[in-house]
C-alpha atoms as a PDB file:
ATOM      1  CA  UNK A   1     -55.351  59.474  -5.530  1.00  0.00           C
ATOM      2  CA  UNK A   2     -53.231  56.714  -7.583  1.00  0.00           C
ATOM      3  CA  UNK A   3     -52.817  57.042 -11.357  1.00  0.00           C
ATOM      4  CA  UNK A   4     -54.883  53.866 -11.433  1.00  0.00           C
ATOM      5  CA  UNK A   5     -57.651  55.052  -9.235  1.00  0.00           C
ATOM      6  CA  UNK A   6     -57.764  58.447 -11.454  1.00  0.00           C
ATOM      7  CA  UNK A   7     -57.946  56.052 -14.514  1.00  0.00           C
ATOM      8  CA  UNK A   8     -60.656  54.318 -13.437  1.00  0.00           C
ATOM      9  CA  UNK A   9     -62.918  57.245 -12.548  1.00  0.00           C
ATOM     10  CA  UNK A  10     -62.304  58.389 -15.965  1.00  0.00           C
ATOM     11  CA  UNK A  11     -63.160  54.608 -17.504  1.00  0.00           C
ATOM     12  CA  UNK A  12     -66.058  54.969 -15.072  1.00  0.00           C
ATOM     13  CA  UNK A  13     -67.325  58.524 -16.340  1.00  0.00           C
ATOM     14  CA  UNK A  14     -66.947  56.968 -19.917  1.00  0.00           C
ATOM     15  CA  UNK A  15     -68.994  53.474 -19.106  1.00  0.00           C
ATOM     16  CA  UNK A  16     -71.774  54.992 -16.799  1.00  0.00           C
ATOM     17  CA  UNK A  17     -72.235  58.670 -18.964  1.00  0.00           C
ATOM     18  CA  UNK A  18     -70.996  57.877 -22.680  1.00  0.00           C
ATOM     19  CA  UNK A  19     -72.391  54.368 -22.822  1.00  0.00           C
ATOM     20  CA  UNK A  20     -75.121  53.995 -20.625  1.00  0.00           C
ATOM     21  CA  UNK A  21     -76.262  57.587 -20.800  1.00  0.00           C
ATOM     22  CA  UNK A  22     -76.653  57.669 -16.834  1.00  0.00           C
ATOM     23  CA  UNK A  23     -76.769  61.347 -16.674  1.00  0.00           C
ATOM     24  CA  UNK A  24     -76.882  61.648 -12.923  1.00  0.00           C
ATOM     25  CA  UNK A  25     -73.750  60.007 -12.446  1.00  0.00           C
ATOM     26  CA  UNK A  26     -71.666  63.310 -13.429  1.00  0.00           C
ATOM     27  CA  UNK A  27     -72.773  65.062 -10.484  1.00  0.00           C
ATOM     28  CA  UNK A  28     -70.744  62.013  -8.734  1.00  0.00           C
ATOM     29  CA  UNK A  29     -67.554  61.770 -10.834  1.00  0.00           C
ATOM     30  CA  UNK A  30     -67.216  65.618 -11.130  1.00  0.00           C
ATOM     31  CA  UNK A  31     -66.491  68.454  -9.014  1.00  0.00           C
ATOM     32  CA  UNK A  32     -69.137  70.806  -8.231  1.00  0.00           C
ATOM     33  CA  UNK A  33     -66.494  73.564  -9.258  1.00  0.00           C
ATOM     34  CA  UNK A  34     -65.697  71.376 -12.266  1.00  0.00           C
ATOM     35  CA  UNK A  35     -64.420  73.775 -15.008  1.00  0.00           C
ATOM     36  CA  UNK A  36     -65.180  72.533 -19.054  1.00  0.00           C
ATOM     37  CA  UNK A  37     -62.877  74.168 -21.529  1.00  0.00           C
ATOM     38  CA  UNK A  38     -63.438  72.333 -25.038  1.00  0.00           C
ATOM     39  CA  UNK A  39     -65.212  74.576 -27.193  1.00  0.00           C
ATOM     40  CA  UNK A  40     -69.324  73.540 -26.503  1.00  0.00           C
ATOM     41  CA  UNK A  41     -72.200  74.256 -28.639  1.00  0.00           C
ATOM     42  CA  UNK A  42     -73.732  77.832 -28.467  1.00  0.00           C
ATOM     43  CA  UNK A  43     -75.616  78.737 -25.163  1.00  0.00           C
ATOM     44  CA  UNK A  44     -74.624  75.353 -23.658  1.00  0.00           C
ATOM     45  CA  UNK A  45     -73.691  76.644 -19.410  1.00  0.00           C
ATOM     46  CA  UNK A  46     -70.922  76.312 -18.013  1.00  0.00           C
ATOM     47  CA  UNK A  47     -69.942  73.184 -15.409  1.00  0.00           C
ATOM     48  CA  UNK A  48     -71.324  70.315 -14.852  1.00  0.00           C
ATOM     49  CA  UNK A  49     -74.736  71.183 -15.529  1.00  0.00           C
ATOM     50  CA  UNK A  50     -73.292  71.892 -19.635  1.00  0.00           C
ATOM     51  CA  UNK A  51     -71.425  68.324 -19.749  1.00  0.00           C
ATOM     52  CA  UNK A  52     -75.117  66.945 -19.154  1.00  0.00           C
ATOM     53  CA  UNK A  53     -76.607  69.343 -22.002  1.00  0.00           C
ATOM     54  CA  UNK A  54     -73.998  67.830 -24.474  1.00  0.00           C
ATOM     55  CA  UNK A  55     -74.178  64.179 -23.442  1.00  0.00           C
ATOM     56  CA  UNK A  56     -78.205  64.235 -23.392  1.00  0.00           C
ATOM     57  CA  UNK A  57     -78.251  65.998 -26.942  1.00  0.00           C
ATOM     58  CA  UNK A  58     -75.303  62.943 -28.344  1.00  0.00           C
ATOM     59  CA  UNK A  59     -77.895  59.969 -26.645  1.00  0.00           C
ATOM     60  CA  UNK A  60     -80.532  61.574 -28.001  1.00  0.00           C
ATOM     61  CA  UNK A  61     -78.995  61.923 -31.680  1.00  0.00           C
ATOM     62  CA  UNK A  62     -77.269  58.544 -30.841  1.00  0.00           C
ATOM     63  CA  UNK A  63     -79.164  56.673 -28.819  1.00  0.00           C
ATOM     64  CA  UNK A  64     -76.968  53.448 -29.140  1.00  0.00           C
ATOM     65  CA  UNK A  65     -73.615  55.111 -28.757  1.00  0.00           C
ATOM     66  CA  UNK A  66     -70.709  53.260 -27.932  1.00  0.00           C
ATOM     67  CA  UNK A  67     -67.681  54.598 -26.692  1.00  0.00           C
ATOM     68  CA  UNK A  68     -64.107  52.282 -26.640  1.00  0.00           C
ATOM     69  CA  UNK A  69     -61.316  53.584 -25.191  1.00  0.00           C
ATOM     70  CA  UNK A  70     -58.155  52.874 -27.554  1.00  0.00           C
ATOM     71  CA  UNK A  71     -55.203  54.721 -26.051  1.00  0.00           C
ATOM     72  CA  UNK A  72     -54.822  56.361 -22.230  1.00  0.00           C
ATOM     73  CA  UNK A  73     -52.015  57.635 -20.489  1.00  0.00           C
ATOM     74  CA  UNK A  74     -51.983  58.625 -17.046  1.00  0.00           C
ATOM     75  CA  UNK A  75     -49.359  60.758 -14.885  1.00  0.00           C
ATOM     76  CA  UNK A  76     -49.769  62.682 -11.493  1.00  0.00           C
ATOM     77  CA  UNK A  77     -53.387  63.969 -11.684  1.00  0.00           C
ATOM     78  CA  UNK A  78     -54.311  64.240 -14.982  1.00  0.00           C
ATOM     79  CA  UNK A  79     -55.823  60.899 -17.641  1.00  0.00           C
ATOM     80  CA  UNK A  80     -55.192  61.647 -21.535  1.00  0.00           C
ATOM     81  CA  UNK A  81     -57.576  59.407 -22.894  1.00  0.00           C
ATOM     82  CA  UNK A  82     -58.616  58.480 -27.558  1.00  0.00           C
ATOM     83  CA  UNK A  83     -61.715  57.007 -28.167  1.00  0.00           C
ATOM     84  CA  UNK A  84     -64.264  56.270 -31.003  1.00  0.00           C
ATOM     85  CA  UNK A  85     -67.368  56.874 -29.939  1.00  0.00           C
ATOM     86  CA  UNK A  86     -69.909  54.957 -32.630  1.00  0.00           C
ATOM     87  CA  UNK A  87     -73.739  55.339 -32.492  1.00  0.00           C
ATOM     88  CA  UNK A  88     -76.464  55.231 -35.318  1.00  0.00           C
ATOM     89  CA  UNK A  89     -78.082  58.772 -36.531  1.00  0.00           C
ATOM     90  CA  UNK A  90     -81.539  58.212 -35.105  1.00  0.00           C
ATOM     91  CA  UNK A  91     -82.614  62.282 -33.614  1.00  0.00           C
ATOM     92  CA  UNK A  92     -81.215  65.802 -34.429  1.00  0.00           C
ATOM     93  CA  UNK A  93     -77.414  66.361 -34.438  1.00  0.00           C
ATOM     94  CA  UNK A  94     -76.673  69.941 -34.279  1.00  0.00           C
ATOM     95  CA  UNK A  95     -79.992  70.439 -36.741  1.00  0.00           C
ATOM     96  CA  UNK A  96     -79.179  67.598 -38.950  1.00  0.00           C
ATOM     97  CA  UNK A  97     -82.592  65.180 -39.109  1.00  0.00           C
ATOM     98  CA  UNK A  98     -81.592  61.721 -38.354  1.00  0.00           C
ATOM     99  CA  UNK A  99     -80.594  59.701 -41.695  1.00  0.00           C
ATOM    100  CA  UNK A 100     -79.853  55.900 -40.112  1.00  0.00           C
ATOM    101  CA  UNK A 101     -76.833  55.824 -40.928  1.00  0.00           C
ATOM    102  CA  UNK A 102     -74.153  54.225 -38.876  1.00  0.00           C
ATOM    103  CA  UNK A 103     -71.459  56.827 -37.369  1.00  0.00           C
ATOM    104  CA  UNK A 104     -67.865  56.901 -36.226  1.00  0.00           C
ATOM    105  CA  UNK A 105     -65.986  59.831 -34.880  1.00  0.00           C
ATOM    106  CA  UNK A 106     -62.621  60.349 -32.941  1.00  0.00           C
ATOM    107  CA  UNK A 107     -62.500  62.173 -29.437  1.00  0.00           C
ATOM    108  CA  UNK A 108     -59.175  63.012 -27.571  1.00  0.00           C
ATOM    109  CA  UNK A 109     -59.923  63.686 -23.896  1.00  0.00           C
ATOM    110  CA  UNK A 110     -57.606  65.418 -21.227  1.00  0.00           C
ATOM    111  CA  UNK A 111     -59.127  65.270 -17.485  1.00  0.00           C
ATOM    112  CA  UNK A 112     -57.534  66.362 -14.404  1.00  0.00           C
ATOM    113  CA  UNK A 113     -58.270  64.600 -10.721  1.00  0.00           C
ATOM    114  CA  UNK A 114     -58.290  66.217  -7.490  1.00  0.00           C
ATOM    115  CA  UNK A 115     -60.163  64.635  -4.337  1.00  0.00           C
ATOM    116  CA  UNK A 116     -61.394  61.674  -6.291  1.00  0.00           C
ATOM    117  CA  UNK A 117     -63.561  64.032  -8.734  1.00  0.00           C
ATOM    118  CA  UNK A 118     -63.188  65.009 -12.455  1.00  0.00           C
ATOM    119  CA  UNK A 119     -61.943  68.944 -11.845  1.00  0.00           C
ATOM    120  CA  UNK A 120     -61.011  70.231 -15.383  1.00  0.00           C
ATOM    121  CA  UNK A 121     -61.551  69.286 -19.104  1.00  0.00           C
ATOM    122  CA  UNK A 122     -59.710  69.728 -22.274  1.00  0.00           C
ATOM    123  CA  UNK A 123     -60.959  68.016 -25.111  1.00  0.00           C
ATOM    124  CA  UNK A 124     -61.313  67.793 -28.952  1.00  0.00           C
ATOM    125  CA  UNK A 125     -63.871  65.773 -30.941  1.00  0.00           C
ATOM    126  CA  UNK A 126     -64.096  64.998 -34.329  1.00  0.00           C
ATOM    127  CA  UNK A 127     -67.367  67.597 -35.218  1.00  0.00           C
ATOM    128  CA  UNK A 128     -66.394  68.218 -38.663  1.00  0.00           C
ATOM    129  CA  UNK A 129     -66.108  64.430 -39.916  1.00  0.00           C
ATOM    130  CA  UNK A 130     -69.431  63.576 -37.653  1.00  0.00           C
ATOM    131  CA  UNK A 131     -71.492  65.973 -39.673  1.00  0.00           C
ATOM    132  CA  UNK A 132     -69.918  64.880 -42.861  1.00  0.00           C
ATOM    133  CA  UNK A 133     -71.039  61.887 -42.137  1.00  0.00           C
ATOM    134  CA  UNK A 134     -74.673  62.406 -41.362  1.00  0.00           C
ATOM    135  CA  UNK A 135     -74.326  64.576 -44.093  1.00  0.00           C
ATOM    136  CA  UNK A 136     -74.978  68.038 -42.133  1.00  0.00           C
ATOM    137  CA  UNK A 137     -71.513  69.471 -44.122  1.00  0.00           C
ATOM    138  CA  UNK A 138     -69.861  68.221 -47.706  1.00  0.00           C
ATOM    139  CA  UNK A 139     -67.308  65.862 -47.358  1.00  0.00           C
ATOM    140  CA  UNK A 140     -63.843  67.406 -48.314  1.00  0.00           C
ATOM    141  CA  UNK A 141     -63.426  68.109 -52.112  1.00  0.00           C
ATOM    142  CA  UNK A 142     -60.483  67.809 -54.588  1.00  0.00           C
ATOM    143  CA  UNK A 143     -57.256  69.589 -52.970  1.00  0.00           C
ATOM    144  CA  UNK A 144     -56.805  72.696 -54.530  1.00  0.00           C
ATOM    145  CA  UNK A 145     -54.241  72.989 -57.250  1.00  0.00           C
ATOM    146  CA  UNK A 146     -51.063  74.964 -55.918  1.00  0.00           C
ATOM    147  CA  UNK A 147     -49.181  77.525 -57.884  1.00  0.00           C
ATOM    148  CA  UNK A 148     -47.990  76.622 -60.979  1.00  0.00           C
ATOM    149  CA  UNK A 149     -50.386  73.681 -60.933  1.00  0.00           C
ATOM    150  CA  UNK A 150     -51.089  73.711 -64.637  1.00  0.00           C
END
């Protein structure tokens, strides 16, 4: 495939799974072998079948999440893609109750194309600053003085 044809199956994974929520679209933009390697909750499976977990549990914490793409590079068969993905706390985030508040959180995402399917994932998301901000973990204190901070 094109770089342009492997960045739009990765625009098309973001529109149809992150914003619409269509969960039985990632059967048809990903591999069947697909591998995952960002770091997923605890007891989340492997695959395709764990990229569904973690999208149905965001939707369902966020049920209005947006996702805009603001940066993407493409070369050979891989996509490097930034987004803010933006939602309102409405259900359970990680065991946080919902608050109402409005949320904003960075993701980087690294995909690799092979045969017109997603194959392979890297990825990091902004976990820490989302559950600051639904108020799961403390925000960040006072740096700590250094030595001979007096």
């Amino acid at each position: 495939m094109s770089v342009d044809a492997n960045t739009a199956l990765f625009r098309r994974f973001i529109e149809e799974v992150g914003n619409r929520g269509n969960l039985a679209a990632v059967d048809e933009l990903m591999a069947a072998d697909f591998a995952e390697h960002e770091v997923l909750p605890p007891g989340t499976p492997p695959g395709r079948e764990g990229v569904k977990q973690v999208f149905a549990m965001i939707r369902a914490a966020l049920p209005d999440l947006r996702v805009t793409v603001d940066d993407e590079i493409a070369a050979g068969d891989k996509v490097v893609c930034r987004q803010t993905w933006r939602g309102t706390h409405r259900g359970d985030l990680l065991g946080a109750a919902p608050t109402g508040k409005p949320v904003e959180f960075g993701v980087i995402d690294i995909v690799r194309v092979a045969e017109g399917k997603l194959v392979e994932h890297w990825g990091q998301a902004d976990w820490l600053g989302l559950l600051q901000q639904v108020g799961a973990l403390p925000p960040p204190g006072p740096p700590a003085a250094g030595p001979g901070a007096g």
